[in-house]
Each structure stands twice: as C-alpha cells, then as structure tokens.
N, C-alpha and C. Protein backbone atom coordinates (compact mmCIF):
# COMPACT_ATOMS: atom_id res chain seq x y z
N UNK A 1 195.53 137.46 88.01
CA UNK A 1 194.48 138.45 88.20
C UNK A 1 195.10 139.81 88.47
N UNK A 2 194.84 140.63 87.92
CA UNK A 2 195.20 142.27 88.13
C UNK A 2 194.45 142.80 89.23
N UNK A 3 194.67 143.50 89.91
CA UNK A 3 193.34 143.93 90.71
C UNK A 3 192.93 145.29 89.90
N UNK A 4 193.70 146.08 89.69
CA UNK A 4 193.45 147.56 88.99
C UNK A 4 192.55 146.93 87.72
N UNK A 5 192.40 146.11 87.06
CA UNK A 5 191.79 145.85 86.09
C UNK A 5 191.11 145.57 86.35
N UNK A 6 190.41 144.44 87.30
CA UNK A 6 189.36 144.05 88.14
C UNK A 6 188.77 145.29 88.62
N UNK A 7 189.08 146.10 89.58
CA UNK A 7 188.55 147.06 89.75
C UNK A 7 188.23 148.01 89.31
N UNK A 8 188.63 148.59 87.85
CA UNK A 8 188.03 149.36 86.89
C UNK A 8 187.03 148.60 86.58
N UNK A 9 186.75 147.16 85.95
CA UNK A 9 185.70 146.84 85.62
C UNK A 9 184.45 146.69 86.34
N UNK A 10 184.75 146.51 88.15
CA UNK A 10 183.96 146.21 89.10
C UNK A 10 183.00 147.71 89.43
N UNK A 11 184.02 148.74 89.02
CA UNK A 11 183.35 150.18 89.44
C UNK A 11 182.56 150.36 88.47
N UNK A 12 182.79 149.93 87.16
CA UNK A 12 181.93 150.70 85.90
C UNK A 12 180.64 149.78 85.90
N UNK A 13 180.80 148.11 86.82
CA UNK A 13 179.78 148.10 86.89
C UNK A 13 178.43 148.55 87.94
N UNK A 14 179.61 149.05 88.88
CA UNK A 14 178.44 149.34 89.92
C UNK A 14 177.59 150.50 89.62
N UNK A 15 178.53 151.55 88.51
CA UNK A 15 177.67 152.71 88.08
C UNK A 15 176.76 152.42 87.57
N UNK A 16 176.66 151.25 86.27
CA UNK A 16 175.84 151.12 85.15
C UNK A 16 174.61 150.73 86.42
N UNK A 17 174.57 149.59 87.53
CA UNK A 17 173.52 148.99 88.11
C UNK A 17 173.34 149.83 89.54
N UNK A 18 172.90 150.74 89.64
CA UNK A 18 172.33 151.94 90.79
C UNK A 18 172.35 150.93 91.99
N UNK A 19 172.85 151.08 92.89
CA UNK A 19 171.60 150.46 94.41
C UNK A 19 173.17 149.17 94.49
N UNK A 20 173.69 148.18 93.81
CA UNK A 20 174.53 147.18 93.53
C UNK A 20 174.95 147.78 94.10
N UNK A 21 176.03 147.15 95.38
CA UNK A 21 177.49 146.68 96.22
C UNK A 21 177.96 146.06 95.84
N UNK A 22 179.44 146.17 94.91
CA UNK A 22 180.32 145.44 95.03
C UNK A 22 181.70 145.34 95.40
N UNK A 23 182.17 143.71 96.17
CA UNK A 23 182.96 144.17 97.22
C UNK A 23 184.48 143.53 96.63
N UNK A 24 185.76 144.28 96.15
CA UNK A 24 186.55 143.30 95.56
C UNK A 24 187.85 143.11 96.50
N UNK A 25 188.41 141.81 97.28
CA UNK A 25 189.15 141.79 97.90
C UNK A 25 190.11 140.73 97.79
N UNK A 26 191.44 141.26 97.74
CA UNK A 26 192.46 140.57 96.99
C UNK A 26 193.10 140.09 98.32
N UNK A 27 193.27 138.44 98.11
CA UNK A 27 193.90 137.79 99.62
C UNK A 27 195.58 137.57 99.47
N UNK A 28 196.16 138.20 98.04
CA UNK A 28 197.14 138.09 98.50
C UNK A 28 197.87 139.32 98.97
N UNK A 29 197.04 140.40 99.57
CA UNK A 29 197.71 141.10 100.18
C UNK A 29 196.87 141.27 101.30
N UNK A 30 197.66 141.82 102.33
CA UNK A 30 196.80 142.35 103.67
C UNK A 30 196.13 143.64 103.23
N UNK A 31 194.44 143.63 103.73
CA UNK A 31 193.99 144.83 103.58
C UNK A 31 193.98 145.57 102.33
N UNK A 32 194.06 144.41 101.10
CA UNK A 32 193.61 145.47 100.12
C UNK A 32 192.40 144.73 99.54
N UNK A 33 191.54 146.28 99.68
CA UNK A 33 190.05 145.67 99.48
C UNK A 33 189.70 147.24 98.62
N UNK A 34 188.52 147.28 97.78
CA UNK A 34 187.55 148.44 97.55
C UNK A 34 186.33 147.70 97.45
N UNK A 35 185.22 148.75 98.07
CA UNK A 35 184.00 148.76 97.51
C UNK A 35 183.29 149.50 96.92
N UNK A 36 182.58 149.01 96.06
CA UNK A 36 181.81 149.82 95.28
C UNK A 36 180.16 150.44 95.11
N UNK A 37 180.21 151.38 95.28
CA UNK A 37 178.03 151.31 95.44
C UNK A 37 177.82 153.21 94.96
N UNK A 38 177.12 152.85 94.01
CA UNK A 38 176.52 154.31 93.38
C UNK A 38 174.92 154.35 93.28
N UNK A 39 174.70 155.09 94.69
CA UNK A 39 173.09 155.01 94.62
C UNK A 39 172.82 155.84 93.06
N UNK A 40 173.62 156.96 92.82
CA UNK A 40 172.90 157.45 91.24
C UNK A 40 173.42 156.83 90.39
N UNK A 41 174.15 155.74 90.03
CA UNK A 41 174.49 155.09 88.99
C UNK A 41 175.47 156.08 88.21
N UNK A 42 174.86 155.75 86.66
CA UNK A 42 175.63 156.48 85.59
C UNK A 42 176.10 158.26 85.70
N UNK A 43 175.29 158.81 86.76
CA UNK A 43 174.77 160.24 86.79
C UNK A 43 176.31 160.22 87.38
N UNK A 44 176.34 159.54 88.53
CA UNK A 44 177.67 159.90 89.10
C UNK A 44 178.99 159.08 88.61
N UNK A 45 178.98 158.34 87.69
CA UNK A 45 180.05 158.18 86.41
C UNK A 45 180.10 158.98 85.56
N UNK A 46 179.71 160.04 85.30
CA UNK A 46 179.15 161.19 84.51
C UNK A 46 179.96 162.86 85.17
N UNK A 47 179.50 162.05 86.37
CA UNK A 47 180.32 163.49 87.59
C UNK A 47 181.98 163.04 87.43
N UNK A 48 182.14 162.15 87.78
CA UNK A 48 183.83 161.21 87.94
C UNK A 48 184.43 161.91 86.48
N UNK A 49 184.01 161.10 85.42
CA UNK A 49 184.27 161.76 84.16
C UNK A 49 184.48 163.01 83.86
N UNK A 50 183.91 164.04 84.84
CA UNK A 50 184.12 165.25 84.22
C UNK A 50 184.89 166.37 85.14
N UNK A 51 184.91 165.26 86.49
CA UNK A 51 185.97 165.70 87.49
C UNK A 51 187.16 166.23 86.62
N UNK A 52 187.41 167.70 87.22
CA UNK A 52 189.07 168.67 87.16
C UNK A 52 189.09 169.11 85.90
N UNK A 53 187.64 169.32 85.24
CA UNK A 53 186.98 169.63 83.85
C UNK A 53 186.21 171.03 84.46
N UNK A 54 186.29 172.41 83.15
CA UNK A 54 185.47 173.41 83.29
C UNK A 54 184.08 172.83 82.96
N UNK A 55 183.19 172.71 83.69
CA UNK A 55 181.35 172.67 83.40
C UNK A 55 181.18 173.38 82.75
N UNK A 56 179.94 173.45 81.81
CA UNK A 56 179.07 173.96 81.30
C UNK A 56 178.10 174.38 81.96
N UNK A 57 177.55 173.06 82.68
CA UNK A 57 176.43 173.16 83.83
C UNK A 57 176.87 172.30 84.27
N UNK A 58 176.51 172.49 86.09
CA UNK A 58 177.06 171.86 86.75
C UNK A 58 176.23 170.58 87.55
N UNK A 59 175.12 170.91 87.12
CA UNK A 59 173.98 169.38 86.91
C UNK A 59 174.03 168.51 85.99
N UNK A 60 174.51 167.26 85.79
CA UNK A 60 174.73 166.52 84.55
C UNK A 60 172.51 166.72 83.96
N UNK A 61 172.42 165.92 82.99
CA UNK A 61 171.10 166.11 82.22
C UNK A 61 170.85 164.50 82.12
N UNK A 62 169.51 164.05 82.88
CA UNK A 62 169.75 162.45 82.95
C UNK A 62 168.11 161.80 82.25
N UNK A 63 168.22 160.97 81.04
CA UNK A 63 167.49 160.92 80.58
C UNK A 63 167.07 159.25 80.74
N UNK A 64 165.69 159.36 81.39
CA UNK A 64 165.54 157.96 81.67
C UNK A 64 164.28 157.44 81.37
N UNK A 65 164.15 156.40 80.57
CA UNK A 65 162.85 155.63 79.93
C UNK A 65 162.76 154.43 79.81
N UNK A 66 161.16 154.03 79.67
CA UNK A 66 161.39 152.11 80.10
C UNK A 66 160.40 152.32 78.47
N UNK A 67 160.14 151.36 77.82
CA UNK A 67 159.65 151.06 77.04
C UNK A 67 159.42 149.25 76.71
N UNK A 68 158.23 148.80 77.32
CA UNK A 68 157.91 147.27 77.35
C UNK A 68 159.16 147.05 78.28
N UNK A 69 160.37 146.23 78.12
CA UNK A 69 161.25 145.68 78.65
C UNK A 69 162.81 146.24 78.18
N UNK A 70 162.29 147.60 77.58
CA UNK A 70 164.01 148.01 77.45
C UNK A 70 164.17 149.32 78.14
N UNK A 71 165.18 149.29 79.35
CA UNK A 71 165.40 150.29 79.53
C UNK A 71 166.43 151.24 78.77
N UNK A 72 166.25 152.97 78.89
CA UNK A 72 167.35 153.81 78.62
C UNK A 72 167.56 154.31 79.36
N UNK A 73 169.00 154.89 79.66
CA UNK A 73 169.68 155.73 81.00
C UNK A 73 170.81 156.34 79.75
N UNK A 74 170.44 157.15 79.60
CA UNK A 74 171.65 158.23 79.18
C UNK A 74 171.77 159.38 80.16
N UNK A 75 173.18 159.98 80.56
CA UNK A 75 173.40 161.17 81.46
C UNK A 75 174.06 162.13 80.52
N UNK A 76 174.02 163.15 80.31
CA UNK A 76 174.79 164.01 79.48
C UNK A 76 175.26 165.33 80.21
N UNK A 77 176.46 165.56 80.11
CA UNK A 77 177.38 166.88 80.93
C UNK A 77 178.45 167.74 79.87
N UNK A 78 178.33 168.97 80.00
CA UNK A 78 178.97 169.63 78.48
C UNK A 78 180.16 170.39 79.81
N UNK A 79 181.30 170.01 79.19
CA UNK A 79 182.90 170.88 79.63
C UNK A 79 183.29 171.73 78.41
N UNK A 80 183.99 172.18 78.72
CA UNK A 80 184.79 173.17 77.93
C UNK A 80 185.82 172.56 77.16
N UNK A 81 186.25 171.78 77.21
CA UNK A 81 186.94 170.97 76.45
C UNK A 81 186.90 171.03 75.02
N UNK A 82 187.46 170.32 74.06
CA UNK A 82 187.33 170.55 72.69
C UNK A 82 187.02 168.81 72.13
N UNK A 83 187.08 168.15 72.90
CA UNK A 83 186.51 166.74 72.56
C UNK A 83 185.55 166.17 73.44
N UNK A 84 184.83 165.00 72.36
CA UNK A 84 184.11 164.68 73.80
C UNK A 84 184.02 163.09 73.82
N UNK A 85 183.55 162.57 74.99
CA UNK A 85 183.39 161.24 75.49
C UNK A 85 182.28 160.63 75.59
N UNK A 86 181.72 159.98 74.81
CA UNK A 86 180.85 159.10 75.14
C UNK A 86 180.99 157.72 75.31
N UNK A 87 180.56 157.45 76.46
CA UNK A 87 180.87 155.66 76.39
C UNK A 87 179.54 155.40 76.42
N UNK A 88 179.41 153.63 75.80
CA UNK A 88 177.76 152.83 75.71
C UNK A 88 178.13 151.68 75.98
N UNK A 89 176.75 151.20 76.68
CA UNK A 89 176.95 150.04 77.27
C UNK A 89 175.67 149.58 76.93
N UNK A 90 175.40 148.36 76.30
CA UNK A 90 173.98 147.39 76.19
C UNK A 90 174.05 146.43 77.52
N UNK A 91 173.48 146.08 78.23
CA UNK A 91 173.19 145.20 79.54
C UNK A 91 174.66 145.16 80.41
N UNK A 92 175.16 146.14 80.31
CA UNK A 92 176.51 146.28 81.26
C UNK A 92 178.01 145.93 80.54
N UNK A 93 177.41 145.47 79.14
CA UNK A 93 178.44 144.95 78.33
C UNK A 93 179.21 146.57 77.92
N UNK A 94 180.52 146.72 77.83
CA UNK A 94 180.93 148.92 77.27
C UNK A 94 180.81 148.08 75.47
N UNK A 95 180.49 148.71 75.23
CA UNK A 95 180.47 148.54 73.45
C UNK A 95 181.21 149.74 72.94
N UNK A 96 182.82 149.21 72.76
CA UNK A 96 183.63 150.71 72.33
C UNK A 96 183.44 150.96 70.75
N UNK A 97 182.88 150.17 70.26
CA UNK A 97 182.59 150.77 68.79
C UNK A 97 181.01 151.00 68.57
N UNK A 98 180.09 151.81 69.61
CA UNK A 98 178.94 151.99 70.04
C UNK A 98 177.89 151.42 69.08
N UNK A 99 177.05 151.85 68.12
CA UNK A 99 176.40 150.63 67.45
C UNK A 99 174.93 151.44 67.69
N UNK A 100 173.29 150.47 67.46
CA UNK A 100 172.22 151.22 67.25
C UNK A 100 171.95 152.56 67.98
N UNK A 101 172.43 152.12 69.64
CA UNK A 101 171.81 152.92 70.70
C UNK A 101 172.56 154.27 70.55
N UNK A 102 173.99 154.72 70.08
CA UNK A 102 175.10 155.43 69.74
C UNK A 102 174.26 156.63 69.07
N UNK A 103 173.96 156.06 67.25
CA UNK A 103 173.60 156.26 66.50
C UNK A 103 172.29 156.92 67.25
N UNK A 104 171.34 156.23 67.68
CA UNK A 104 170.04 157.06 67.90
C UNK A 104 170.06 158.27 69.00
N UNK A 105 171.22 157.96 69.60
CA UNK A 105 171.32 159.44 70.53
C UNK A 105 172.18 160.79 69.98
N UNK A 106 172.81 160.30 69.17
CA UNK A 106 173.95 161.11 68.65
C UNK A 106 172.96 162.18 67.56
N UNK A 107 171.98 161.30 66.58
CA UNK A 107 171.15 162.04 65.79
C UNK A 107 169.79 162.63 67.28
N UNK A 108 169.39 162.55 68.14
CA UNK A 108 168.69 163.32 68.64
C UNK A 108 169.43 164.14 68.97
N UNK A 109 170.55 164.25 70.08
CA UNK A 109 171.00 165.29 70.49
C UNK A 109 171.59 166.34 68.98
N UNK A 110 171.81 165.92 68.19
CA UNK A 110 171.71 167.34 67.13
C UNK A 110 170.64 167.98 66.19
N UNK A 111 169.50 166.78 66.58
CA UNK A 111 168.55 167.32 66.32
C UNK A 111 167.63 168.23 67.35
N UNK A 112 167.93 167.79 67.93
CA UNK A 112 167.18 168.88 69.51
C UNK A 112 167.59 170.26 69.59
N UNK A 113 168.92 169.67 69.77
CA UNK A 113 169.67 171.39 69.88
C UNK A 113 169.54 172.15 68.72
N UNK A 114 169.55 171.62 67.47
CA UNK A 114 168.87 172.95 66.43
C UNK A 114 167.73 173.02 66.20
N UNK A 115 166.59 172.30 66.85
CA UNK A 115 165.64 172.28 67.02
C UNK A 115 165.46 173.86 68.06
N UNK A 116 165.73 173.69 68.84
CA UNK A 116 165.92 174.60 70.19
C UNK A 116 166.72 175.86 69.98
N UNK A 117 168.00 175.91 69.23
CA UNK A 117 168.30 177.04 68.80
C UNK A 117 168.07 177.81 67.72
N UNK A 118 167.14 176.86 66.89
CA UNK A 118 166.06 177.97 65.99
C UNK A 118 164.65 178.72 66.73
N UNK A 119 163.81 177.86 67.44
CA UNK A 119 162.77 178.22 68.32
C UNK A 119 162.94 179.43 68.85
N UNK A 120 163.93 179.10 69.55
CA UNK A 120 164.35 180.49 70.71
C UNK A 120 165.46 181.49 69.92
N UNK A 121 165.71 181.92 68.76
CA UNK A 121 166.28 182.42 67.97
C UNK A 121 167.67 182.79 68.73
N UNK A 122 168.16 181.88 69.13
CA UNK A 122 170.06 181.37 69.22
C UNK A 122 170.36 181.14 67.91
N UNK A 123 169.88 180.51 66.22
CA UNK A 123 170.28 180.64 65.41
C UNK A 123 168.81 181.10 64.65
N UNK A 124 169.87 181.75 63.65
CA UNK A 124 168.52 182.28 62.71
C UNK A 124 168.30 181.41 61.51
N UNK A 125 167.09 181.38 61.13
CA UNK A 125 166.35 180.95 60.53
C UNK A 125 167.04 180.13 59.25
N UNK A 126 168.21 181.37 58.41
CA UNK A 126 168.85 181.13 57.57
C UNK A 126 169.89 180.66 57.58
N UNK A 127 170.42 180.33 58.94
CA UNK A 127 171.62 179.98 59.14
C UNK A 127 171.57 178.19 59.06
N UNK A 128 172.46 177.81 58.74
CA UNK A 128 172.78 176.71 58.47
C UNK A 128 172.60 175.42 59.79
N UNK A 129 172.02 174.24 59.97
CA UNK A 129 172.64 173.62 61.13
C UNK A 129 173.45 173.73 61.79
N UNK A 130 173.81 173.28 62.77
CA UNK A 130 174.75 173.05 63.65
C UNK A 130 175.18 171.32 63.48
N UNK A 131 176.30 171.31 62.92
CA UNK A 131 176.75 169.63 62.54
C UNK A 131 176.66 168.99 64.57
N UNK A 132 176.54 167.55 63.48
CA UNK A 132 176.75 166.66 64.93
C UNK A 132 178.19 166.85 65.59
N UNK A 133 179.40 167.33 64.72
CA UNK A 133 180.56 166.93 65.65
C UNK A 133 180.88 168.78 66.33
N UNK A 134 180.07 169.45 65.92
CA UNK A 134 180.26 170.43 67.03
C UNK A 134 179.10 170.48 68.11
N UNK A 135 177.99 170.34 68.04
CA UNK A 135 177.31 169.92 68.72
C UNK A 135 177.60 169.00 69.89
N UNK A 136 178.75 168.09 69.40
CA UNK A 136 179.21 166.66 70.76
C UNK A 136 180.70 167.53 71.41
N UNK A 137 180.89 168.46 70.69
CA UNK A 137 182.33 168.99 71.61
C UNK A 137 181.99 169.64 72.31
N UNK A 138 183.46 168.83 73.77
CA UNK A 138 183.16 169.24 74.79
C UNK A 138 181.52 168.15 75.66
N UNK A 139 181.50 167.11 74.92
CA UNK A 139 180.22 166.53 75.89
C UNK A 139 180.82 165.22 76.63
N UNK A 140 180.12 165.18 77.49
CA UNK A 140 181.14 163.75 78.10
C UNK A 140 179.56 163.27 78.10
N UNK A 141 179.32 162.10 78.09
CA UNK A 141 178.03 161.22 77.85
C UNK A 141 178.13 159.69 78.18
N UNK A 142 177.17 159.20 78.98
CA UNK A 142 177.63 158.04 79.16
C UNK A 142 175.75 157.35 78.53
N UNK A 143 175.90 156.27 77.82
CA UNK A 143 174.71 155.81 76.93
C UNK A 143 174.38 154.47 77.21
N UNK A 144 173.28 153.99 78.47
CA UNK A 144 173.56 152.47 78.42
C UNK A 144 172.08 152.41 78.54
N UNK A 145 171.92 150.92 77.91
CA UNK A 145 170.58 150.10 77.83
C UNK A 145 170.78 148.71 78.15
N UNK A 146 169.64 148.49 78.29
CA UNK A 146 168.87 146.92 79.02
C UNK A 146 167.99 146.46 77.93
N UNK A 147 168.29 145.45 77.57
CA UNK A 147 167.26 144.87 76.40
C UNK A 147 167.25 143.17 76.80
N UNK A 148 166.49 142.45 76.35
CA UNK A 148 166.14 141.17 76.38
C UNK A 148 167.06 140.54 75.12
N UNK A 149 167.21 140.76 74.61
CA UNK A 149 167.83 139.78 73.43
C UNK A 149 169.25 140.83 72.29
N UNK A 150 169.86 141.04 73.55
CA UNK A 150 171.10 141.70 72.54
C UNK A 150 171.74 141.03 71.29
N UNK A 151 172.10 141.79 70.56
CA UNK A 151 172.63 141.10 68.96
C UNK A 151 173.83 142.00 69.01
N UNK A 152 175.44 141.71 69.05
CA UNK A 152 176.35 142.34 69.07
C UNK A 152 177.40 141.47 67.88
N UNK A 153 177.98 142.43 67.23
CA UNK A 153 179.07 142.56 65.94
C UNK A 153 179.82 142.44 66.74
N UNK A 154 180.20 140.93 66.30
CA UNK A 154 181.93 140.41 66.20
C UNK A 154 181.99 139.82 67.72
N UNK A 155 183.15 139.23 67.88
CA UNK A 155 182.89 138.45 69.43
C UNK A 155 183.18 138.91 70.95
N UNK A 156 183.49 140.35 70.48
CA UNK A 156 184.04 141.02 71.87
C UNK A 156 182.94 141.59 72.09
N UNK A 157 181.59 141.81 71.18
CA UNK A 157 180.71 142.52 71.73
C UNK A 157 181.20 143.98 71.62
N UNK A 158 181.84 144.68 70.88
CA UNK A 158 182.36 145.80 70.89
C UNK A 158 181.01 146.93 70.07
N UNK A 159 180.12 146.26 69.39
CA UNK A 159 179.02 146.98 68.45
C UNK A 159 177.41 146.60 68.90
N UNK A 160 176.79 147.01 69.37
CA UNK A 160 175.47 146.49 69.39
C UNK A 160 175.01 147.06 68.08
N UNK A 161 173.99 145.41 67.86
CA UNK A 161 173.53 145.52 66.17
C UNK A 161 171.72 145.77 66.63
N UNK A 162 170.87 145.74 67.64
CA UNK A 162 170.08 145.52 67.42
C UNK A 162 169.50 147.04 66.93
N UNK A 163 168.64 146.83 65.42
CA UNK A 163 168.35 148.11 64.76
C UNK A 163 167.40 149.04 65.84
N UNK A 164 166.32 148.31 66.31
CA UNK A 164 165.57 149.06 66.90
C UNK A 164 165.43 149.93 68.45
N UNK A 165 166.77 149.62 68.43
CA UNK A 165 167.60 150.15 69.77
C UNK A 165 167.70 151.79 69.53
N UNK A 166 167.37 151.87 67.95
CA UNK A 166 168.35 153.40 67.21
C UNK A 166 167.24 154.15 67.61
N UNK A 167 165.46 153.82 67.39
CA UNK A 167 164.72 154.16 67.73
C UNK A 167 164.12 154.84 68.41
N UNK A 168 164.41 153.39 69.80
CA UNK A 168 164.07 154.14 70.95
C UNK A 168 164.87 155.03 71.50
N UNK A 169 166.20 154.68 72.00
CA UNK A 169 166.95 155.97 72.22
C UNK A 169 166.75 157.07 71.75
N UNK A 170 166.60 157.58 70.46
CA UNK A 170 166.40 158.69 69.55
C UNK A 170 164.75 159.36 70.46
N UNK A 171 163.84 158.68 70.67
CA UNK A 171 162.60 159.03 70.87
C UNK A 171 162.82 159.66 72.40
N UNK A 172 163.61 158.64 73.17
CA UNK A 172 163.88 159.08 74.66
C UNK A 172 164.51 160.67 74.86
N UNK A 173 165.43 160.33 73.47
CA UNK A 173 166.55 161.55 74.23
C UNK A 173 165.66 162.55 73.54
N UNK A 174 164.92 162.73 72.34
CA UNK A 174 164.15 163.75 71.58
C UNK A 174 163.70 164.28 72.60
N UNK A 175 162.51 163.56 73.37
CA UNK A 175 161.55 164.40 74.41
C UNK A 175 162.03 164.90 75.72
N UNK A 176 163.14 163.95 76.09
CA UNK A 176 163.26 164.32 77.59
C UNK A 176 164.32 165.47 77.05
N UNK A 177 165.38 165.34 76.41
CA UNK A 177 166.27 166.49 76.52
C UNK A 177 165.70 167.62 75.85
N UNK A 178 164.22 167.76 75.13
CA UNK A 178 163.68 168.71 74.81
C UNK A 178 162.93 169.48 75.54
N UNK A 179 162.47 168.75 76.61
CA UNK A 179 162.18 168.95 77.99
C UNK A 179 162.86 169.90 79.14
N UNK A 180 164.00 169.07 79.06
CA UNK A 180 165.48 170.04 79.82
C UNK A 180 165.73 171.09 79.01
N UNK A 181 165.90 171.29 77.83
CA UNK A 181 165.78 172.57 77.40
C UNK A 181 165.16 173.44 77.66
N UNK A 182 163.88 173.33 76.89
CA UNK A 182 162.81 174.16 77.92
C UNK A 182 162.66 174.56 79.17
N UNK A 183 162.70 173.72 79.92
CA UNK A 183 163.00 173.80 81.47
C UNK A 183 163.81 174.98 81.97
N UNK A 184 165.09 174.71 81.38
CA UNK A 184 166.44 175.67 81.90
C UNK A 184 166.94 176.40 80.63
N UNK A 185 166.23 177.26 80.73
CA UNK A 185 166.94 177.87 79.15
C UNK A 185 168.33 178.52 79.37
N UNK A 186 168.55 178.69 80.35
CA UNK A 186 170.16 179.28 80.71
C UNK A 186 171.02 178.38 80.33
N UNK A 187 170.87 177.04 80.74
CA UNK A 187 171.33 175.75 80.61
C UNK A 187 171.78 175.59 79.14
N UNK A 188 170.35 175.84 78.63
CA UNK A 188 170.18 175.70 77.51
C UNK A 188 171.26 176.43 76.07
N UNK A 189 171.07 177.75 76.74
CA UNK A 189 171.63 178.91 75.95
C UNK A 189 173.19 178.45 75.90
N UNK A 190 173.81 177.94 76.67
CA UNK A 190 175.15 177.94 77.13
C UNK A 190 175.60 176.73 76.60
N UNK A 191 174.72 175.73 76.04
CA UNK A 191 175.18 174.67 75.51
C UNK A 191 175.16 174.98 73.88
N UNK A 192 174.15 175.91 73.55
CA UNK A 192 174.02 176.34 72.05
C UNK A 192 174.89 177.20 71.77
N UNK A 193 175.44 177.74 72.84
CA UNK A 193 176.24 179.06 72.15
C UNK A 193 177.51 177.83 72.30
N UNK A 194 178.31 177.32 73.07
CA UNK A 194 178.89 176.77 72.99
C UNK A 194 178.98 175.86 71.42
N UNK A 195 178.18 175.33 71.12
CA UNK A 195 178.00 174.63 69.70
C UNK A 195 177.81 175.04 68.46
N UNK A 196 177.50 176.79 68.81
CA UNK A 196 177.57 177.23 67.70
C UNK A 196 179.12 178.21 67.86
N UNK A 197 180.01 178.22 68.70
CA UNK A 197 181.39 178.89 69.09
C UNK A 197 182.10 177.94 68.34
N UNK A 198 182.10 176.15 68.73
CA UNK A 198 182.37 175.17 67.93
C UNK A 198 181.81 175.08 66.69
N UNK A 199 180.73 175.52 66.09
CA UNK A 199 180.96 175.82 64.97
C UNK A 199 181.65 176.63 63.86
C-alpha cells in the first residue's frame, strides 16, 4: 500500500462528495494519519488547483443542477496561464479520457462565451468565433456527475459513454454560466478579452 497514492485518491474523493470525512491512517508508522473533509467540495478542488496561479477572478463559477436523478457540479476558474485543466469524474470514478459529460460542457462553454461576447459587443458582429481551444486557455475546470446507470469505454473506466450525459451538462452549463455572465459583467469581460487575446 502507498500511502501518498492512497491519499491522493482519498482527497479527490472527499472533494467530489461535499460534507464526507475521510480518515486515512497508516499503522505502520507512528502518527501518520490525514484527514479529509471539504464542506465546498469540488469548488475548493478548484481553489487547490489554481493555488500559486495568476486569477482571472478570484471566485471560482460553480454550476449546479439535479435533473430526475442526475446530478451536475461543474466549478470553473480562468488563470493566466496558457493551458488548461479540466478533470471529470462520473460517480467519483476521474475519467481521464473525459467522454459525454466533457463534450457537453466544452461545447457550452464556447458557446456561451460567444454568445456573450457578441451581445455585449466584446466581439463584433463580423468577426469570426472564438474557437473552443482558446476559449479553454488558461481554465482549470473540474466536471463531475452522478448518474444511475454509468456506461464507461474500456475497463479502467477512463471514458464515460453515456450519450445523454452530453445533453444535460450542455443545458446546465448554457443557463447557469449564462447567468454568471450577466450577473458580473466585469467577470465576464475579463474572461472574453482573455479568449479573444488567446485568439
């Protein structure tokens, strides 16, 4: 047993499940123990992640929806950086080759933001989109869902397949982060100019 491995996995789950204590303590040494407990969950795996990073804004953007029995929790935080991070997780499982839920957030968030920087004339009319991969630079994002009957590609679980996962995510992040836009247009402005600088 590793403990550092154990305990990376023990922390990422306490983020994904809000309110969860967990306590990991290794008996073959004296006194080595951690615990784990994130009353905000992902929001503050989101903060960790972007720790000793220039902000964008210094409120991550936390988008949260239940629909029948699936939840979404996406947090989104823009650095200055020139790459960005998203990790996804279906029921606590990390899915590093992300899969429906990926896909449906990746096309809202570039549809929003040129949604939003045509409205408020940050881009003009004639100007071209803003692609998805400048749009994601510089975003650190963490993307997890709860579903009843996961369907995952290949045996590590590395892909969630279920299609209609692409959906809802897409619908969640459409309104609520269209929402936060509106809301904070400073916020706002600073993530578009940023994406259109990366452009």
């Amino acid at each position: 047993f590793n403990f550092n491995m154990l305990s990376a996995r023990l922390r990422e789950l306490a983020f994904l499940n809000p309110g969860v204590e967990i306590r990991l303590v290794d008996d073959r040494e004296d006194d080595k123990s951690e615990t784990f407990f994130y009353r905000d969950g992902i929001e503050q795996f989101v903060r960790q992640l972007g720790k000793n990073k220039q902000l964008v804004h210094a409120k991550p953007i936390v988008i949260a929806n239940k629909t029948d029995d699936v939840f979404v929790d996406v947090v989104i935080q823009y650095n200055d950086s020139y790459n960005d991070q998203i990790l996804c997780y279906a029921n606590s499982i990390p899915n590093v080759d992300g899969g429906a839920h990926l896909t449906g957030f990746r096309t809202a968030l570039t549809r929003t933001i040129n949604q939003y920087a045509k409205k408020n004339n940050l881009l003009k009319e004639k100007d071209p989109n803003i692609s998805g991969d400048d749009v994601r630079e510089g975003l650190t994002a963490v993307v997890s869902v709860k579903l009843p009957n996961p369907q995952f590609e290949g045996q590590t679980k590395t892909k969630l397949g279920n299609s209609e996962m692409k959906g809802l995510v897409e619908a969640a992040c459409n309104d609520k982060l269209g929402i936060f836009l509106e809301r904070y247009p400073s916020v706002a402005k600073r993530i578009v100019e940023k994406a259109v600088a990366a452009a």
